[in-house]
PDB file of N, CA and C in Angstrom:
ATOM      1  N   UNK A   1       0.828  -1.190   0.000  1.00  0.00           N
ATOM      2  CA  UNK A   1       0.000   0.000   0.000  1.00  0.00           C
ATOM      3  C   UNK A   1       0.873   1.254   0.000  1.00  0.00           C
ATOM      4  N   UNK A   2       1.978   1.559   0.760  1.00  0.00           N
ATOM      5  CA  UNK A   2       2.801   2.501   0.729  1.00  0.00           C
ATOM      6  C   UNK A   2       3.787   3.077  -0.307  1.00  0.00           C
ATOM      7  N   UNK A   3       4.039   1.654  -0.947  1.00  0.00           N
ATOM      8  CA  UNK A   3       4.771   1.895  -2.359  1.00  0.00           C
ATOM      9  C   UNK A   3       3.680   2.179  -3.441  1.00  0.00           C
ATOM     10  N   UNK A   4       2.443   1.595  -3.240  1.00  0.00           N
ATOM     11  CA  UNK A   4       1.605   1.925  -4.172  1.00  0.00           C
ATOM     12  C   UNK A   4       1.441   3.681  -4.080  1.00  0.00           C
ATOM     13  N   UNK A   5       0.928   3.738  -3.043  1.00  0.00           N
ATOM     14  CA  UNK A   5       0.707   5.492  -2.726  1.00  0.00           C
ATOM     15  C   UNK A   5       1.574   6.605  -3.369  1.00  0.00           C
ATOM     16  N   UNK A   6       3.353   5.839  -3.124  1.00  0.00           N
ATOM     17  CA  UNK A   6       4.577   7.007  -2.827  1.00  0.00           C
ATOM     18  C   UNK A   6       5.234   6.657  -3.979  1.00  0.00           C
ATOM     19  N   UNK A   7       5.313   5.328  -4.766  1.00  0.00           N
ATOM     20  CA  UNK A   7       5.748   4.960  -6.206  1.00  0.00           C
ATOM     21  C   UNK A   7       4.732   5.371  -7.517  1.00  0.00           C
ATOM     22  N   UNK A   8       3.668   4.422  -7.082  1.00  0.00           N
ATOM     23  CA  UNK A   8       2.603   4.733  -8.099  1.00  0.00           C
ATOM     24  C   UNK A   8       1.645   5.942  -8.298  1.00  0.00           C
ATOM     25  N   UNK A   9       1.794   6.832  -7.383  1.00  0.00           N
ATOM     26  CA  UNK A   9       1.036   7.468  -7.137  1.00  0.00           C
ATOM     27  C   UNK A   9      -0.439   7.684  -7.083  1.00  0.00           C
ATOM     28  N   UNK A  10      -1.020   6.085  -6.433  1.00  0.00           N
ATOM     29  CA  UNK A  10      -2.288   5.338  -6.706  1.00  0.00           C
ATOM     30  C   UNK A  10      -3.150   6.363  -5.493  1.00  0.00           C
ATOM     31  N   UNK A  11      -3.829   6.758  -5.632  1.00  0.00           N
ATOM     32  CA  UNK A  11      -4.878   7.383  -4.250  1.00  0.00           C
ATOM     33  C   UNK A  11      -5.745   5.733  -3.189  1.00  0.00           C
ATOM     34  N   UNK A  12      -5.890   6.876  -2.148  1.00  0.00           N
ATOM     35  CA  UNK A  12      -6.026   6.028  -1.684  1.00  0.00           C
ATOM     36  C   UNK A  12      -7.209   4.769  -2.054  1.00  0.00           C
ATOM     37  N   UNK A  13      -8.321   5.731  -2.437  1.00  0.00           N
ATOM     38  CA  UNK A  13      -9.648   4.564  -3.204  1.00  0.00           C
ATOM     39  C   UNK A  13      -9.218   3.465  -4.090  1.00  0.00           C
ATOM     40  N   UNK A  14      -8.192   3.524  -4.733  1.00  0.00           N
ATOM     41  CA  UNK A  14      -7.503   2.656  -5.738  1.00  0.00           C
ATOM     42  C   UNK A  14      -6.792   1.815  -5.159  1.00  0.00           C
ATOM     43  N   UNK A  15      -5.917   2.001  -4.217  1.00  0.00           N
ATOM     44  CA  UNK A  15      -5.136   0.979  -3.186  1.00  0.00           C
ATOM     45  C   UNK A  15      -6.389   0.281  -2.768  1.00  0.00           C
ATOM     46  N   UNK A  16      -7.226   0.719  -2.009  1.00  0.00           N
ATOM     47  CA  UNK A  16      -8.011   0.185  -1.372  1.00  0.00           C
ATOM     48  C   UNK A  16      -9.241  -1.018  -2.155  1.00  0.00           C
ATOM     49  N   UNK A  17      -9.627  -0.738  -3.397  1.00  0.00           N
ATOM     50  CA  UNK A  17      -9.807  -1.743  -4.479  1.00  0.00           C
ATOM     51  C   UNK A  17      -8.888  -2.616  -4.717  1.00  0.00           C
ATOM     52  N   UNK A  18      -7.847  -2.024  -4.785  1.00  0.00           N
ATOM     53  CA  UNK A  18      -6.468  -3.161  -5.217  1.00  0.00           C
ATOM     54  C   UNK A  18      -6.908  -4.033  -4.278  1.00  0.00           C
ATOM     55  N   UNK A  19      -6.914  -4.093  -3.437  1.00  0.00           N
ATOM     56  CA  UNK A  19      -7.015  -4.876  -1.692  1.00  0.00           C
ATOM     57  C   UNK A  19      -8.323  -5.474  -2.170  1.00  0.00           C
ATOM     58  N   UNK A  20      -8.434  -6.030  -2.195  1.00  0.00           N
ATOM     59  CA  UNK A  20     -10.262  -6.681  -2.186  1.00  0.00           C
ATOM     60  C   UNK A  20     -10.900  -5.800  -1.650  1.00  0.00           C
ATOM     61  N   UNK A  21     -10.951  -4.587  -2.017  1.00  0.00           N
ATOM     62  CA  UNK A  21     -12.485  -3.760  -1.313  1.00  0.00           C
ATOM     63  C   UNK A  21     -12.141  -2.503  -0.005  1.00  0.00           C
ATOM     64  N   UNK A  22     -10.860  -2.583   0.093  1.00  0.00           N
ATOM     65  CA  UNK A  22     -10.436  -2.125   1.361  1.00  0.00           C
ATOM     66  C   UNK A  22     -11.168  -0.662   1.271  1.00  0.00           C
ATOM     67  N   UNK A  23     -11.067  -0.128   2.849  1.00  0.00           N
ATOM     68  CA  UNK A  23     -11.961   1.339   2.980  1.00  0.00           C
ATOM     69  C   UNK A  23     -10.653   2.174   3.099  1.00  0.00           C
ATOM     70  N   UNK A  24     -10.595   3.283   2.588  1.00  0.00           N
ATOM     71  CA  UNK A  24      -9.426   4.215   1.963  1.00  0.00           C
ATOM     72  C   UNK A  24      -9.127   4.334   3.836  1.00  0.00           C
ATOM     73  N   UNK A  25      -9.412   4.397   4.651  1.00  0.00           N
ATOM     74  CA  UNK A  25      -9.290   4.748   5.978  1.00  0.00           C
ATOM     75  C   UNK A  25      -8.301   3.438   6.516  1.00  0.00           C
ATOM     76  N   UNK A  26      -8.136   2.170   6.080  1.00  0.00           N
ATOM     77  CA  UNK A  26      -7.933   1.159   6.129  1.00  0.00           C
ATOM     78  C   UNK A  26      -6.254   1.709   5.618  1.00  0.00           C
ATOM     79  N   UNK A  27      -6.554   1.828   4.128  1.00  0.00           N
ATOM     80  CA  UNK A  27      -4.764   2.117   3.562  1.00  0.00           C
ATOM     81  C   UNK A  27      -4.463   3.109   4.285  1.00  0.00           C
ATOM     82  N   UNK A  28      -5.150   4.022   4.686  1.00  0.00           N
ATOM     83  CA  UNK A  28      -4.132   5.306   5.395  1.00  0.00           C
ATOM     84  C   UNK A  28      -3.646   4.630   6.464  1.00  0.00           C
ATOM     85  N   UNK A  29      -4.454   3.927   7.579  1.00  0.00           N
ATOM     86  CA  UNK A  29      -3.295   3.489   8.798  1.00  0.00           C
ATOM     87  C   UNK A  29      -2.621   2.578   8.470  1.00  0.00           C
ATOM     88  N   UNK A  30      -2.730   1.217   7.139  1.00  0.00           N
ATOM     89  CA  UNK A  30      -1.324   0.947   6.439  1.00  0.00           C
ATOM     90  C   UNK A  30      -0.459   1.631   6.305  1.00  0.00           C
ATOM     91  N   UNK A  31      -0.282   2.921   5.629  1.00  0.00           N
ATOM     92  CA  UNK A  31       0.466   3.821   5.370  1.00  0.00           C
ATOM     93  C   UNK A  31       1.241   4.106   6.670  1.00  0.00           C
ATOM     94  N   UNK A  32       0.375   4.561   7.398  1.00  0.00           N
ATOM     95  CA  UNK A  32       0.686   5.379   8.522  1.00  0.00           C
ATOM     96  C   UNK A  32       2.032   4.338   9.080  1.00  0.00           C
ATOM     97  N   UNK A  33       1.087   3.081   8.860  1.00  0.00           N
ATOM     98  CA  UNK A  33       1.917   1.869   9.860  1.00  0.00           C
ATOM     99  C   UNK A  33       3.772   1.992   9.366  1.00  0.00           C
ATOM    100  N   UNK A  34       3.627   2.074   7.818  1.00  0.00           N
ATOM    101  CA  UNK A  34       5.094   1.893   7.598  1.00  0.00           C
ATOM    102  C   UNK A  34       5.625   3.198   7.743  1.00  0.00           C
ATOM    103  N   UNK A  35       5.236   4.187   7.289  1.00  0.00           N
ATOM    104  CA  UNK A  35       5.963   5.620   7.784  1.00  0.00           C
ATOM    105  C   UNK A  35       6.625   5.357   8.987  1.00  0.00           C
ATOM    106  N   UNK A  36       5.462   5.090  10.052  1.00  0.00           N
ATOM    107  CA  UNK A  36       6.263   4.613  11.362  1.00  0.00           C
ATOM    108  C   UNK A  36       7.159   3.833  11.771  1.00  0.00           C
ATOM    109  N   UNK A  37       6.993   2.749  11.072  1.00  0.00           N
ATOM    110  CA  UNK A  37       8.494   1.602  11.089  1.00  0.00           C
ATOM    111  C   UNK A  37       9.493   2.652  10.281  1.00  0.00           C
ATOM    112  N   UNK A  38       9.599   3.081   9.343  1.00  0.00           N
ATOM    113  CA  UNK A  38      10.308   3.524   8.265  1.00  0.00           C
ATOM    114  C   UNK A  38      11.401   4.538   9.720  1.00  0.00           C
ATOM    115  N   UNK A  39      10.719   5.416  10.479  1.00  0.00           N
ATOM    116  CA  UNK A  39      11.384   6.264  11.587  1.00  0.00           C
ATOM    117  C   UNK A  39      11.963   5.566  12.704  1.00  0.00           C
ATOM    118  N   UNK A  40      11.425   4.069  13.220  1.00  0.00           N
ATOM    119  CA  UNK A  40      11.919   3.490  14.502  1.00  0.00           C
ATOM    120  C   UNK A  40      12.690   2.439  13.880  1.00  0.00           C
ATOM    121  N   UNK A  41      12.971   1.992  12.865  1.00  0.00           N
ATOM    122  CA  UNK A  41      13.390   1.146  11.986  1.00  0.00           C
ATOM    123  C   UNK A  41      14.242   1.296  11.085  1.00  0.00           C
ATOM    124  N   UNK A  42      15.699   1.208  11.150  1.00  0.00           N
ATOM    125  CA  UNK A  42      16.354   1.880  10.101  1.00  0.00           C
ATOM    126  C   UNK A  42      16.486   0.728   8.987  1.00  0.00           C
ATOM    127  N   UNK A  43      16.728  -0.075   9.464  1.00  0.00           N
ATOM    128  CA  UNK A  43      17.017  -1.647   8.197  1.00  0.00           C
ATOM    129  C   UNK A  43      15.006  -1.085   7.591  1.00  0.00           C
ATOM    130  N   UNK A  44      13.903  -1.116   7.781  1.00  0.00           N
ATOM    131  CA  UNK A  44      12.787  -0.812   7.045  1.00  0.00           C
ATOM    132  C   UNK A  44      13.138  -0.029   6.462  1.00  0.00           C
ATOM    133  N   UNK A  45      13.818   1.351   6.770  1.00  0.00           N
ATOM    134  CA  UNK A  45      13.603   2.724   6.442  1.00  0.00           C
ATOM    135  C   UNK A  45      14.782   2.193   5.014  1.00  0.00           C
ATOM    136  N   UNK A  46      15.587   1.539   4.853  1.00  0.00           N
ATOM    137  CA  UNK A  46      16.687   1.102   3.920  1.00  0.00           C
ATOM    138  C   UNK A  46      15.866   0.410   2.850  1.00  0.00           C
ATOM    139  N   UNK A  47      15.175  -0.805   3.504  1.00  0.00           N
ATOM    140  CA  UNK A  47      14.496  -1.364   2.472  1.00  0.00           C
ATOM    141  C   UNK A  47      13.360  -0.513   1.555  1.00  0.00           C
ATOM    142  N   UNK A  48      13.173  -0.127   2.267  1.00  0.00           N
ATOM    143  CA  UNK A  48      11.636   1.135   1.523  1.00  0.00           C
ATOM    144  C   UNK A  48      12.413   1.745   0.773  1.00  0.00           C
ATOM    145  N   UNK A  49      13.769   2.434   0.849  1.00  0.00           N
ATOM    146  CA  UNK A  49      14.363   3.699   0.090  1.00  0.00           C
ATOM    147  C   UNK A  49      14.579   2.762  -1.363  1.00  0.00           C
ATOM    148  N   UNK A  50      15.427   1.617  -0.929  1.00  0.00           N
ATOM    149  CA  UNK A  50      16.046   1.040  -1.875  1.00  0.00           C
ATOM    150  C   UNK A  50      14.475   0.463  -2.932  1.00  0.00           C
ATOM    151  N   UNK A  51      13.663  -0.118  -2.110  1.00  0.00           N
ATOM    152  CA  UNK A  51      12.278  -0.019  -3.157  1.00  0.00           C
ATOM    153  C   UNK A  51      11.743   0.823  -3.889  1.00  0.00           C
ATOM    154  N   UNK A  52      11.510   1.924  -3.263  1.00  0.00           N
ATOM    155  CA  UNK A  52      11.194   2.881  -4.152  1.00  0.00           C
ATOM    156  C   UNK A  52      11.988   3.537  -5.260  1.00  0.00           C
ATOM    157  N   UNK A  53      13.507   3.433  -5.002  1.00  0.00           N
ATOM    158  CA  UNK A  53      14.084   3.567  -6.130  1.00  0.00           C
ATOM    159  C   UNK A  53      14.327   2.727  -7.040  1.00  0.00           C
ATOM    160  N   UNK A  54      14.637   1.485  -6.820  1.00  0.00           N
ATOM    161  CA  UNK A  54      14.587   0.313  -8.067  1.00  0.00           C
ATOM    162  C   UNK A  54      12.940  -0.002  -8.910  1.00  0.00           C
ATOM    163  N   UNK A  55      12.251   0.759  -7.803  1.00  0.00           N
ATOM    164  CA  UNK A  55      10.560   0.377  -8.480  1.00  0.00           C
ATOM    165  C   UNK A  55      10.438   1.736  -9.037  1.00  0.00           C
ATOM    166  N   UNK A  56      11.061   2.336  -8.945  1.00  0.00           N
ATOM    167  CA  UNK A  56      10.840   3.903  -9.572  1.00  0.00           C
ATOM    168  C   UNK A  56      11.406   3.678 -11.111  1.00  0.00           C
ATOM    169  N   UNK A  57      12.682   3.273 -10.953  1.00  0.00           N
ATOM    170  CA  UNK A  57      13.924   2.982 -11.809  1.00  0.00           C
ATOM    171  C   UNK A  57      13.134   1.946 -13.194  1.00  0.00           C
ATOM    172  N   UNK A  58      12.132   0.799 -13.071  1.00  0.00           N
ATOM    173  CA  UNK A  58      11.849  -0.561 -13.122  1.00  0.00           C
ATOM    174  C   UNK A  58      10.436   0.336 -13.821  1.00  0.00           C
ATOM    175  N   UNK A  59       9.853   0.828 -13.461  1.00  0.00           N
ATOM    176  CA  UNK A  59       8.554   1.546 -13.701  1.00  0.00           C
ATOM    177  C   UNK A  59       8.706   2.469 -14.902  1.00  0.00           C
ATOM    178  N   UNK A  60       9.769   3.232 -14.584  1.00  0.00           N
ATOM    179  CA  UNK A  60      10.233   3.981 -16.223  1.00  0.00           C
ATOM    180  C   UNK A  60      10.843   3.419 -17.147  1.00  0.00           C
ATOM    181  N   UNK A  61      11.295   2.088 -17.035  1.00  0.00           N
ATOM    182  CA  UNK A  61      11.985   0.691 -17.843  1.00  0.00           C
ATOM    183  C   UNK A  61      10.597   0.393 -18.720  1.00  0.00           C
ATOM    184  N   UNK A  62       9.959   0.386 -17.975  1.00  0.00           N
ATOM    185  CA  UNK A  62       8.514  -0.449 -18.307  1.00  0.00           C
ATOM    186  C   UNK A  62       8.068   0.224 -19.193  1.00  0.00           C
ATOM    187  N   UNK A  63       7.486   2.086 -18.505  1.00  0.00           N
ATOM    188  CA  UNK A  63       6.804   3.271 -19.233  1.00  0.00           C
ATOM    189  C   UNK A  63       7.795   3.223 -21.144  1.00  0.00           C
ATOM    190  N   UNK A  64       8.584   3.177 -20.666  1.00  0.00           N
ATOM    191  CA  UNK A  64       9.597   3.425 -22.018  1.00  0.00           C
ATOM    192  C   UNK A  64       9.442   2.540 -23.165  1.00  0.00           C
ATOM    193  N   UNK A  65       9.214   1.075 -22.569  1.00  0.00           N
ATOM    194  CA  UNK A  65       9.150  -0.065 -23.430  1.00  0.00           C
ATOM    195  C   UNK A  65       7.862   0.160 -24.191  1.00  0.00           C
ATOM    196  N   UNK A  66       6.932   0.147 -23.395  1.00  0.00           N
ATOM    197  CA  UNK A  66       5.788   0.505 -23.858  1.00  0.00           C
ATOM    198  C   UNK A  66       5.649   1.470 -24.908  1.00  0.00           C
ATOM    199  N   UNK A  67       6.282   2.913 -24.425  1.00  0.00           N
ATOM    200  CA  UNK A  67       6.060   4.063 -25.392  1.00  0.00           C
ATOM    201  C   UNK A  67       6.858   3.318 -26.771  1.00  0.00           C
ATOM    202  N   UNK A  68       7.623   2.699 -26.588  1.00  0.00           N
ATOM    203  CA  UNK A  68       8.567   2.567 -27.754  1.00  0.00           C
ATOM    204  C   UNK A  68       7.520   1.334 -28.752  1.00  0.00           C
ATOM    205  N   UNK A  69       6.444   0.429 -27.803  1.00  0.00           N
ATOM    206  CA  UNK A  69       5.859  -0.341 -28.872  1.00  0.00           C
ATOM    207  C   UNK A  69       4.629   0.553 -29.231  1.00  0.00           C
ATOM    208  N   UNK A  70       3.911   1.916 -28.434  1.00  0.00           N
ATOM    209  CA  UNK A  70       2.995   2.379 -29.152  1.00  0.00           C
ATOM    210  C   UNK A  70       3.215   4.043 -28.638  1.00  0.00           C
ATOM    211  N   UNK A  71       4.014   4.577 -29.725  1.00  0.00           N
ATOM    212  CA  UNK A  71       4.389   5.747 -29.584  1.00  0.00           C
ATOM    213  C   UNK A  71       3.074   6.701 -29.385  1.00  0.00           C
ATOM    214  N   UNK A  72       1.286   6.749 -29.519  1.00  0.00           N
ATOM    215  CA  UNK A  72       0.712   7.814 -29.439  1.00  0.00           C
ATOM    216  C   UNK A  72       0.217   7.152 -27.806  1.00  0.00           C
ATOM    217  N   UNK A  73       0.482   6.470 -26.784  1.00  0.00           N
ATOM    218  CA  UNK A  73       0.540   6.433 -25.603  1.00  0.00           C
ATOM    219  C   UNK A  73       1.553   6.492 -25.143  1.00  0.00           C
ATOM    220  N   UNK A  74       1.897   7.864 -23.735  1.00  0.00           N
ATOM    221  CA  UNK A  74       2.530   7.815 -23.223  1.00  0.00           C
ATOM    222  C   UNK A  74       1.822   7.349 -21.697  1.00  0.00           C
ATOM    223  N   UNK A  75       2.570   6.373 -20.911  1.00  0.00           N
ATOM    224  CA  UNK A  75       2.245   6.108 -19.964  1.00  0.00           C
ATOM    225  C   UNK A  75       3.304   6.398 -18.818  1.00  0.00           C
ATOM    226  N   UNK A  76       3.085   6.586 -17.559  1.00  0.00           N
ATOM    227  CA  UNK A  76       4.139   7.644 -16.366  1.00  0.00           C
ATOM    228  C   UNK A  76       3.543   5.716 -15.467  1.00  0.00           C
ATOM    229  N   UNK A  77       4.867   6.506 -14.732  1.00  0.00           N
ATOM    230  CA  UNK A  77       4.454   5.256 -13.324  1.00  0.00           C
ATOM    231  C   UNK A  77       3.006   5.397 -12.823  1.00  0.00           C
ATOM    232  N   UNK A  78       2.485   6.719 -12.535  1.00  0.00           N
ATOM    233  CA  UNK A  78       1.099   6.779 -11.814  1.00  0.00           C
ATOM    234  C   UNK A  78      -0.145   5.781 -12.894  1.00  0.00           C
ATOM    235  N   UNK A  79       0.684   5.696 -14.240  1.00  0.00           N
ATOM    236  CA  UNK A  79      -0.646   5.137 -14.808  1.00  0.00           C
ATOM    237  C   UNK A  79      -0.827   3.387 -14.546  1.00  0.00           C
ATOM    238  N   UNK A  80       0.705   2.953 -14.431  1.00  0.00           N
ATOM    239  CA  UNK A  80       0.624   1.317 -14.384  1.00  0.00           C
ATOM    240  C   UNK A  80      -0.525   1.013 -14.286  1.00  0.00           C
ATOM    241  N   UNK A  81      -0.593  -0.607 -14.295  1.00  0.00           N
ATOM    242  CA  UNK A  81      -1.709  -1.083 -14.241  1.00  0.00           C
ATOM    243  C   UNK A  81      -1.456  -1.691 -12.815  1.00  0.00           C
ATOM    244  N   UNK A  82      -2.378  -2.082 -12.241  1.00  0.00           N
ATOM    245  CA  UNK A  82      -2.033  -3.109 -10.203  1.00  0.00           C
ATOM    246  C   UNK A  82      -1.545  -4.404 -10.824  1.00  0.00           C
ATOM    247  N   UNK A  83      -1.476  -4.554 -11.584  1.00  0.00           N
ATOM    248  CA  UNK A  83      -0.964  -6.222 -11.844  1.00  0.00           C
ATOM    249  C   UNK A  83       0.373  -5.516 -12.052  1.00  0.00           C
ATOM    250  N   UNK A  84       1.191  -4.506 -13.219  1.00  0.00           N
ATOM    251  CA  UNK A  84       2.417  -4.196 -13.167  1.00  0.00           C
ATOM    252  C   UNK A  84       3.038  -3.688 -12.203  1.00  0.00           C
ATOM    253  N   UNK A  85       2.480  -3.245 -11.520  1.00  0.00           N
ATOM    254  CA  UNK A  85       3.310  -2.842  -9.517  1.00  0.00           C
ATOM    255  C   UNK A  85       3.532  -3.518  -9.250  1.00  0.00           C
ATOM    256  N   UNK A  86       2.605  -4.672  -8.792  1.00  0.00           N
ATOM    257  CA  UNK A  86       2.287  -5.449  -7.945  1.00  0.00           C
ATOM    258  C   UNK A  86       2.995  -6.792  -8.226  1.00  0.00           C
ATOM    259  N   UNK A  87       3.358  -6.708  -9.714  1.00  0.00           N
ATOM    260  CA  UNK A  87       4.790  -7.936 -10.401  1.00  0.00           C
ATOM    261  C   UNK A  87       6.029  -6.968  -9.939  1.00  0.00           C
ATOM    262  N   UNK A  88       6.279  -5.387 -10.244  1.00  0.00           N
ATOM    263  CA  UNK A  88       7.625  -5.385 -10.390  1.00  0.00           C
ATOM    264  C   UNK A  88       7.931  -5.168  -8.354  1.00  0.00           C
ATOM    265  N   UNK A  89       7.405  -5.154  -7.646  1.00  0.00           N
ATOM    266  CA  UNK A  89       7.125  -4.817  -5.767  1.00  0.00           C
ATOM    267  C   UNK A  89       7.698  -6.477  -5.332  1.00  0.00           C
ATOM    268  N   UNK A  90       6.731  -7.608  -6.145  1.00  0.00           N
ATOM    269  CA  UNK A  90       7.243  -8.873  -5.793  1.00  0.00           C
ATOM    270  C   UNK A  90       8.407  -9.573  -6.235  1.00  0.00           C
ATOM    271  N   UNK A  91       8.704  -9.364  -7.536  1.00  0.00           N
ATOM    272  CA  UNK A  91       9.975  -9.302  -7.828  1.00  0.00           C
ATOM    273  C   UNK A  91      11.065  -9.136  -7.177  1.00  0.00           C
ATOM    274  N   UNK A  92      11.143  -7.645  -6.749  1.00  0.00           N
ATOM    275  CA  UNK A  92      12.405  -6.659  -6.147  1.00  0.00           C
ATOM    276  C   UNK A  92      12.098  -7.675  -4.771  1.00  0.00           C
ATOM    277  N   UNK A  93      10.868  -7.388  -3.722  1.00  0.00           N
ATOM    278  CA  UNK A  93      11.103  -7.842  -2.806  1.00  0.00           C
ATOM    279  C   UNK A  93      11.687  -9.748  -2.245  1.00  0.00           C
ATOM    280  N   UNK A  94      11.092 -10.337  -3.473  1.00  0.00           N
ATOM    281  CA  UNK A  94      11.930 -11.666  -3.720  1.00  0.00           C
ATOM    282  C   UNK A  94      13.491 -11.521  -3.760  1.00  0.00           C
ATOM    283  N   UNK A  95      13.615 -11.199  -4.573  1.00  0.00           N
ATOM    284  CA  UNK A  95      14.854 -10.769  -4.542  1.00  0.00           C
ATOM    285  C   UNK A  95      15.794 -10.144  -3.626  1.00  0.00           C
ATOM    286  N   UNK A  96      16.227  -9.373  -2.720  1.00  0.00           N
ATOM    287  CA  UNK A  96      16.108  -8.985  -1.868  1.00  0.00           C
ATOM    288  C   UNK A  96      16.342 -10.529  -0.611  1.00  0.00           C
ATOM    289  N   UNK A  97      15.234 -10.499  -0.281  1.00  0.00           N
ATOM    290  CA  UNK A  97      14.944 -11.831   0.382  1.00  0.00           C
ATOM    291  C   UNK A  97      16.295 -12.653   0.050  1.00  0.00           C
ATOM    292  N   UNK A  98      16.137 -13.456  -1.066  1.00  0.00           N
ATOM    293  CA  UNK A  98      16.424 -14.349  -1.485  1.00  0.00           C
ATOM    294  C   UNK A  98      18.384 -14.046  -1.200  1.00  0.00           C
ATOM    295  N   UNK A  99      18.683 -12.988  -1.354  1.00  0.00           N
ATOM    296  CA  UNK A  99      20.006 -12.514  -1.152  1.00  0.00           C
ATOM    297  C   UNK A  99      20.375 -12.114   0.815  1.00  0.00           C
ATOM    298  N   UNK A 100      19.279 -12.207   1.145  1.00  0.00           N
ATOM    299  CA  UNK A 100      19.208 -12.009   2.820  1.00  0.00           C
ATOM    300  C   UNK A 100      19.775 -13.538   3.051  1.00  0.00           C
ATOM    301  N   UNK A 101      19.083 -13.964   2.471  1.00  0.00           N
ATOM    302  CA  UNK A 101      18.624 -15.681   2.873  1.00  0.00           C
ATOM    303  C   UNK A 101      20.175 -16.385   2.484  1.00  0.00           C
ATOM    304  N   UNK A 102      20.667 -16.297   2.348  1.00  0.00           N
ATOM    305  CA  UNK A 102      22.334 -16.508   1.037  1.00  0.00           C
ATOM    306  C   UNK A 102      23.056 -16.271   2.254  1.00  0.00           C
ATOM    307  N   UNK A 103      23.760 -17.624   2.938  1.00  0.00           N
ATOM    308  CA  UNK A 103      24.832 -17.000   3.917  1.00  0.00           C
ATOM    309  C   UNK A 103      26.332 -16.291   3.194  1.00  0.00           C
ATOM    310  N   UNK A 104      27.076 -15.259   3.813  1.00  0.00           N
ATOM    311  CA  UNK A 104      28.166 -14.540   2.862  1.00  0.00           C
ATOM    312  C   UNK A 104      28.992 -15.815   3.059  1.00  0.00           C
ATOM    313  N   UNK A 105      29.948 -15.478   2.085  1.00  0.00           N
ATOM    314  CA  UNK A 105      31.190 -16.063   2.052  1.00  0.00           C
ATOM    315  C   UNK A 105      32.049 -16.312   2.800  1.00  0.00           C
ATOM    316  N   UNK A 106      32.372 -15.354   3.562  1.00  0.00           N
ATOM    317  CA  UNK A 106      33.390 -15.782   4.955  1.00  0.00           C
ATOM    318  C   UNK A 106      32.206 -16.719   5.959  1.00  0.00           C
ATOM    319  N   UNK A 107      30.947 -16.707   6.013  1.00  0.00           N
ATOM    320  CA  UNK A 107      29.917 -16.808   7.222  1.00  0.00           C
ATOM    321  C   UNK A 107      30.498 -18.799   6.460  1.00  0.00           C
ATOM    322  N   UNK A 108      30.329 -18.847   5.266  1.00  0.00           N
ATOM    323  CA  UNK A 108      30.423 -20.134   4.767  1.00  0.00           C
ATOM    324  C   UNK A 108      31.787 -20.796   5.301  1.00  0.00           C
ATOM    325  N   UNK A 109      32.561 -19.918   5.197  1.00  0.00           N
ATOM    326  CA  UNK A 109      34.522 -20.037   5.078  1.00  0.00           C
ATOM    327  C   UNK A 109      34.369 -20.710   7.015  1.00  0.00           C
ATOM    328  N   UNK A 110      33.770 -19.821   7.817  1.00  0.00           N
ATOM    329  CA  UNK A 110      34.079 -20.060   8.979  1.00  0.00           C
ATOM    330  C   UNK A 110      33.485 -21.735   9.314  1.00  0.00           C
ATOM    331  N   UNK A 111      32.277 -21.803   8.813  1.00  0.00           N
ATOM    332  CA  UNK A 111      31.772 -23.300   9.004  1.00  0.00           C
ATOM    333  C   UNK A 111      32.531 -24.394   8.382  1.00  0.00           C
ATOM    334  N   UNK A 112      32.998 -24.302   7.278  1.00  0.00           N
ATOM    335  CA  UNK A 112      33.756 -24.813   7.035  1.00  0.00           C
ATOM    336  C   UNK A 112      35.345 -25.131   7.624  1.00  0.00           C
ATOM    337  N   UNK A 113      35.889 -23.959   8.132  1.00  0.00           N
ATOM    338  CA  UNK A 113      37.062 -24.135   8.924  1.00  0.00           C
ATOM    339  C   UNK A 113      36.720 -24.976  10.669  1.00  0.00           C
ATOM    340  N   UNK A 114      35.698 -24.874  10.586  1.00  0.00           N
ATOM    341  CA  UNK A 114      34.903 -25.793  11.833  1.00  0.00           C
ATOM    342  C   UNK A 114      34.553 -27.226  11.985  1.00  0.00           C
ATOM    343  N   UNK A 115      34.560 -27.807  10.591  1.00  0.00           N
ATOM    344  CA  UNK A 115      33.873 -28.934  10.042  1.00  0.00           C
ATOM    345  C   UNK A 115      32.922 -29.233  10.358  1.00  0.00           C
ATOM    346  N   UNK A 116      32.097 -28.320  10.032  1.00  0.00           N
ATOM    347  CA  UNK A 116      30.443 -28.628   9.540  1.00  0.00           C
ATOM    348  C   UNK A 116      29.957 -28.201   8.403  1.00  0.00           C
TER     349      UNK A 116
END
């Protein structure tokens, strides 16, 4: 909901459809919720920055491709469609993950110098 809001520039009635039906009062204290982690939370406040810029980055990848297969539409991030957020949000955040999840190299080196 927050990247939708601050990436896509979706209002709130539109988040709140995205959601099965949600009441726009509903996404605002979503919102609210991560703003607040984003301030008591610095690893959140990292992940959000770094989202919004690779989904910012990923969104004008997209807008561009598009313009380039039908030059009399131009489309901006605010226009995506919720299925194209909502692929390039799961993506990044897979990703992400998936590199959390990856012990480093020395973390490997030490178990190994342990024999396990």
């Amino acid at each position: 909901m927050y990247l939708a809001k601050h990436v896509g520039g979706w209002s709130t009635t539109v988040i709140g459809r995205f959601y099965n039906g949600r009441d726009h009062s509903t996404v605002c204290c979503g919102i609210q919720r991560i703003e607040s982690l984003r301030e008591s939370d610095s690893d959140v406040d990292v992940l959000i920055t770094q989202l919004k810029q690779q989904l910012a980055w990923q969104c004008e990848e997209v807008a561009s491709e598009e313009l380039a297969q039908t030059p009399s539409t131009r489309k901006r991030v605010s226009q995506l469609s919720a299925n194209d957020l909502a692929d390039l949000v799961a993506a990044r955040v897979c990703t992400y993950l998936e590199q959390r999840m990856q012990p480093s190299d020395s973390w490997e080196h030490i178990l190994e110098s342990k024999g396990r």
